[in-house]
Protein backbone atom coordinates (compact mmCIF):
# COMPACT_ATOMS: atom_id res chain seq x y z
CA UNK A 1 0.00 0.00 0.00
CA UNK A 2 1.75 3.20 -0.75
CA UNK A 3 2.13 6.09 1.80
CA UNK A 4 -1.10 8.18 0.66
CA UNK A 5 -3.18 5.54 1.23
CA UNK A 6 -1.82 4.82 4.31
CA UNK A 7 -2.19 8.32 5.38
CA UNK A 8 -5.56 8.59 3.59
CA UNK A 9 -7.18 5.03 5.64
CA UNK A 10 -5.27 6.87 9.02
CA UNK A 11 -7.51 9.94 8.26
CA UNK A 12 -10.59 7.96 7.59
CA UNK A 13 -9.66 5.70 10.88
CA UNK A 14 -9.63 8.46 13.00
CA UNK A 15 -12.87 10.53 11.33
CA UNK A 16 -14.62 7.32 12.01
CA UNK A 17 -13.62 6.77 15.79
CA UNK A 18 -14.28 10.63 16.26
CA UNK A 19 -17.74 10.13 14.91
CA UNK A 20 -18.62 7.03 16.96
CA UNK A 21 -17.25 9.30 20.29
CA UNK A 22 -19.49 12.40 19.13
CA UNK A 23 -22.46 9.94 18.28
CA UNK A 24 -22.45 8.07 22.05
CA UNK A 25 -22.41 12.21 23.12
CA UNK A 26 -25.25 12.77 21.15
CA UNK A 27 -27.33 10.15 22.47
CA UNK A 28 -26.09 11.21 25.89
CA UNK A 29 -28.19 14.52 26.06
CA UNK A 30 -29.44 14.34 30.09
CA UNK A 31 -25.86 14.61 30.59
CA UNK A 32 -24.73 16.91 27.77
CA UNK A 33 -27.41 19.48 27.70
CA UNK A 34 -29.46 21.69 25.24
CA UNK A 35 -26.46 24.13 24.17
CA UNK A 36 -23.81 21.22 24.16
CA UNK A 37 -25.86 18.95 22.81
CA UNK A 38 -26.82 21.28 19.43
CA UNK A 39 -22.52 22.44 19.22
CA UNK A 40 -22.01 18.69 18.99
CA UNK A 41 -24.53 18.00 16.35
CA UNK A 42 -22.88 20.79 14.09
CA UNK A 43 -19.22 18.90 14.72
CA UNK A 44 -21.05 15.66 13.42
CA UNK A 45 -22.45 17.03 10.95
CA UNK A 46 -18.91 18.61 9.67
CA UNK A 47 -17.32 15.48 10.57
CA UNK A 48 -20.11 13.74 8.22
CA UNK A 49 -19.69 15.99 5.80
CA UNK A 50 -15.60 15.64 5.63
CA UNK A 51 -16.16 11.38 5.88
CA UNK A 52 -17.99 12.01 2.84
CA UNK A 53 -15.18 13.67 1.01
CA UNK A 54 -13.06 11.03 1.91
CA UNK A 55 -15.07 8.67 0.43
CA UNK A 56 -15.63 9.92 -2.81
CA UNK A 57 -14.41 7.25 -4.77
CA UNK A 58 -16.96 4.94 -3.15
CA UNK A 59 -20.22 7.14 -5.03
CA UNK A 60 -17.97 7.04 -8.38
CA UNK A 61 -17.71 2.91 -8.13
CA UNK A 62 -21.80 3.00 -7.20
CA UNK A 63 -22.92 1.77 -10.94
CA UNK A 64 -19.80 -0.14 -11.47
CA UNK A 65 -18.74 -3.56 -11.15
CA UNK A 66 -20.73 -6.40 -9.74
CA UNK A 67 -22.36 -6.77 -6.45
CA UNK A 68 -21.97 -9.80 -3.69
CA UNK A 69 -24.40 -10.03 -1.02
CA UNK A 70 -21.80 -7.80 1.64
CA UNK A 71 -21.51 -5.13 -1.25
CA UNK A 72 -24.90 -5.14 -1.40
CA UNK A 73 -26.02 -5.06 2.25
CA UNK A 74 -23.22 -2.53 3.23
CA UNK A 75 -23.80 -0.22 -0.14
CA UNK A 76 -27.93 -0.39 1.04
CA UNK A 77 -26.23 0.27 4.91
CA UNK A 78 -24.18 2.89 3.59
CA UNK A 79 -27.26 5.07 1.76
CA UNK A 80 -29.64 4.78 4.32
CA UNK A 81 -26.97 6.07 7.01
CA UNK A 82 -26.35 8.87 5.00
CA UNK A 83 -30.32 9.95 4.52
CA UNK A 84 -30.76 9.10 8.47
CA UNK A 85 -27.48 11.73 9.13
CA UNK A 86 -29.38 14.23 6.56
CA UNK A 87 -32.74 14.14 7.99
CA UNK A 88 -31.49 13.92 11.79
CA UNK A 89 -29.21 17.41 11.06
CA UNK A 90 -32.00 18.91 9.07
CA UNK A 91 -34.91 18.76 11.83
CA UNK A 92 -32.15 19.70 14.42
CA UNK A 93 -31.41 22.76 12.72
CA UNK A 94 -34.70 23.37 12.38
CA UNK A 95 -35.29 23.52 16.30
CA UNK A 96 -31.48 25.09 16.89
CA UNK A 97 -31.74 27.92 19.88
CA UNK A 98 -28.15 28.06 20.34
CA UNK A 99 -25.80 26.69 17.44
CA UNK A 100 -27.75 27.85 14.24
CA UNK A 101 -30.57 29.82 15.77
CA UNK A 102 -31.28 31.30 12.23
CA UNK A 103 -32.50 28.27 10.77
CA UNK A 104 -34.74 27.62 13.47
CA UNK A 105 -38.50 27.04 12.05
CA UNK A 106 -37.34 25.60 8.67
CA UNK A 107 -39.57 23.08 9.33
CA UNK A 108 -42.32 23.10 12.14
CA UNK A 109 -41.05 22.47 15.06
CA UNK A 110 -43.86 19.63 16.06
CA UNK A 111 -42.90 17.64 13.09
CA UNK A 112 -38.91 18.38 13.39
CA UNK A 113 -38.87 16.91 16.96
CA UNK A 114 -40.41 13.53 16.16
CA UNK A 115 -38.14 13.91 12.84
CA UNK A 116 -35.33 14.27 14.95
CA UNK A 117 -36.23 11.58 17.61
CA UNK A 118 -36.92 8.84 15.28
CA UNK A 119 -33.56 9.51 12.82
CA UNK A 120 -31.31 10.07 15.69
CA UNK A 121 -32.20 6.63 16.76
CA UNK A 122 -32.39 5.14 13.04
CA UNK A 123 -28.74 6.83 12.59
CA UNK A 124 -27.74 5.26 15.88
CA UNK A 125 -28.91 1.71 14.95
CA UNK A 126 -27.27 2.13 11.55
CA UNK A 127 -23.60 3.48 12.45
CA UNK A 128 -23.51 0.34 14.39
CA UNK A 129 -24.25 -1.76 11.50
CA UNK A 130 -21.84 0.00 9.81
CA UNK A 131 -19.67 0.07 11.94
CA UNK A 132 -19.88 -3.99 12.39
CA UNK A 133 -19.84 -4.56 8.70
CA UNK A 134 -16.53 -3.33 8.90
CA UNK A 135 -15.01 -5.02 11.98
CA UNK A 136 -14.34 -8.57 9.82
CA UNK A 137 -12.18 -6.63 7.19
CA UNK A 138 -10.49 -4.50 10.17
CA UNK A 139 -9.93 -7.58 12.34
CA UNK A 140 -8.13 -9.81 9.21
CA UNK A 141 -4.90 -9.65 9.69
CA UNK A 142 -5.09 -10.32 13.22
CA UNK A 143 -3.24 -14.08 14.43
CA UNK A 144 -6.12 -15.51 16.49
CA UNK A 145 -6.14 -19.24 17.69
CA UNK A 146 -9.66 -21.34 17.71
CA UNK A 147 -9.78 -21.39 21.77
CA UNK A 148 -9.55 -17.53 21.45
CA UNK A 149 -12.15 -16.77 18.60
CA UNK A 150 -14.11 -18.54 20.86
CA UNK A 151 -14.03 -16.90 24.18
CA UNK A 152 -14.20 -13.36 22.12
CA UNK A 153 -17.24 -14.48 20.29
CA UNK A 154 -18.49 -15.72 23.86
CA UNK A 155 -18.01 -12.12 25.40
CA UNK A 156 -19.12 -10.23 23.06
CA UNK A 157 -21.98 -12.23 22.23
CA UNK A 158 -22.88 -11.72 26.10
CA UNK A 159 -21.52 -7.66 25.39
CA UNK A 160 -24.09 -8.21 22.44
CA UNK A 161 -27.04 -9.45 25.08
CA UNK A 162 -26.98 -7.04 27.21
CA UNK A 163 -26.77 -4.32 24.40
CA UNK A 164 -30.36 -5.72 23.19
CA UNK A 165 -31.83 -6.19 26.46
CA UNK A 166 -31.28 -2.20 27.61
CA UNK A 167 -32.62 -0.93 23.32
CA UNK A 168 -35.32 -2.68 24.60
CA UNK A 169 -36.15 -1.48 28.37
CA UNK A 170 -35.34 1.80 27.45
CA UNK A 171 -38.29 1.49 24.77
CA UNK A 172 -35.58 2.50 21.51
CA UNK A 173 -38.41 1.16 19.58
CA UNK A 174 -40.78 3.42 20.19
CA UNK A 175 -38.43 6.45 19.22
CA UNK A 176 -37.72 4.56 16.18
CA UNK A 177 -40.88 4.13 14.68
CA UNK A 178 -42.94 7.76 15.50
CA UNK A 179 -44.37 5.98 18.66
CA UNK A 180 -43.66 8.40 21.15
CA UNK A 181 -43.06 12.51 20.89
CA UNK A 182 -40.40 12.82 22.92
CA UNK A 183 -37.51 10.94 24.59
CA UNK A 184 -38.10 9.84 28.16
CA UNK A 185 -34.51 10.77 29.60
CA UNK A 186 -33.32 9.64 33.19
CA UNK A 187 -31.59 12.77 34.29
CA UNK A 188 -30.84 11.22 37.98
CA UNK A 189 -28.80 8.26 35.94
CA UNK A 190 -24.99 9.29 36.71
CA UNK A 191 -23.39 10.40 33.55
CA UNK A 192 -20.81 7.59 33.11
CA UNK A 193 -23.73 5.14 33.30
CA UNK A 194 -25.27 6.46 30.40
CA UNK A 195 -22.21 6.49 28.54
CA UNK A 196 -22.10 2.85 29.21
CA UNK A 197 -25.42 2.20 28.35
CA UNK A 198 -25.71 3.81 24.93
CA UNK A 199 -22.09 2.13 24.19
CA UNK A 200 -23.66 -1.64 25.03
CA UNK A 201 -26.26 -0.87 22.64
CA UNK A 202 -24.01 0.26 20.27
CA UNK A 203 -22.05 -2.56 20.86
CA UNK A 204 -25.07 -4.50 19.97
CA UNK A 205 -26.22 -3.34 16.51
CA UNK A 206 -21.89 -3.87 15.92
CA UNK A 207 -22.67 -7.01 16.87
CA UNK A 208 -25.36 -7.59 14.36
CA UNK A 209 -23.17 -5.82 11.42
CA UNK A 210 -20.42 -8.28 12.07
CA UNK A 211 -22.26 -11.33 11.89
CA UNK A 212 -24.16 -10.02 8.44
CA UNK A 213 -20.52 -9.19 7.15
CA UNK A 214 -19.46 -12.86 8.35
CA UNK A 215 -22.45 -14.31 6.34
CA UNK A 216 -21.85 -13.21 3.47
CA UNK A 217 -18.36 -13.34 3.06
CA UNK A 218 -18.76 -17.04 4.17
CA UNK A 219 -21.16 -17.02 1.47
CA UNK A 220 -18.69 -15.76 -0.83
CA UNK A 221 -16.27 -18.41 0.29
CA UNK A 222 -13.51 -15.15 1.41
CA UNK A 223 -13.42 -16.40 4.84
């Protein structure tokens, strides 16, 4: 690989683990706050915007070549994350007091909060798919014996469990799918706790990502 690629995948590597850190803050608003919580939004979005840049070649391969089932899935993964980033930083502006409070009432506020709600938590959900369909490819070159494959699938699988169990009990679903108007945040939860939380359930939909990725390279007889 020659040096600007190296530097280029670097860059990428470290725009990615940026936006997973500025994504778990975003979901963490009882412990961020309004005013935080809107500044952060605006460094995703830049940082989403800059990701896409450095991607480019990706949208100019779209109609070339052929496409295997984890091209598929992950270019599907890929388009769908970008609409949910769109939509989620469009009906945020559109309720911005403190960050961009010029845009505010681009779109009525009523329908840009349960806009926001719902594609905050699709984006969520789908950055950990994404991030998961990527773990197999990142994870390659590593020298792993059976014995240890095992125990790691083991944990994480458990990691994975726990992730599910707390989407669910804190009613994600409901968010997702327009059931609810607004979030129903613990603010007496200590900070780190939430952190924690939102990570495990990250760590689920990962989870998820890496198994698809699995299948269908399996599928494809790489692995």
């Amino acid at each position: 690989m020659s040096k600007a690629k190296t530097s280029n995948m670097i860059i990428k590597r470290i725009v990615d683990a940026a936006m997973t850190v500025l994504l778990l803050c975003l979901m963490a608003y009882q412990v961020t706050g309004e005013m935080a919580h809107e500044w952060i939004g605006m460094g995703m979005t830049v940082l989403v915007i800059i990701h896409q840049i450095l991607n480019r070649k990706w949208y100019g391969a779209l109609f070339k070549g052929k496409y295997n089932p984890y091209r598929s899935i992950s270019t599907v993964l890929n388009i769908l994350l970008i609409a949910s980033f769109v939509l989620t930083a469009f009906s945020g502006m559109s309720m911005s007091g403190h960050a961009v409070p010029f845009l505010y009432g681009m779109a009525p506020v009523s329908f840009a909060r349960r806009m926001h709600l719902s594609m905050s938590h699709w984006a969520f959900v789908l950055m950990g798919l994404h991030l998961g369909m990527h773990i197999p490819a990142m994870t390659a070159g590593l020298k792993l014996t059976d014995r240890t494959k095992t125990i790691l699938a083991c944990i994480f699988t458990c990691i994975g469990g726990a992730g599910l169990w707390l989407f669910l009990r804190n009613g994600m679903p409901n968010y997702l799918f327009f059931r609810v108007p607004f979030a129903f945040l613990d603010y007496e939860k200590a900070g780190w706790l939430v952190f924690l939380e939102n990570l495990l359930m990250l760590s689920f939909w990962a989870f998820i990502g890496t198994q698809a990725a699995l299948i269908c390279r399996n599928a494809a007889g790489k692995v």
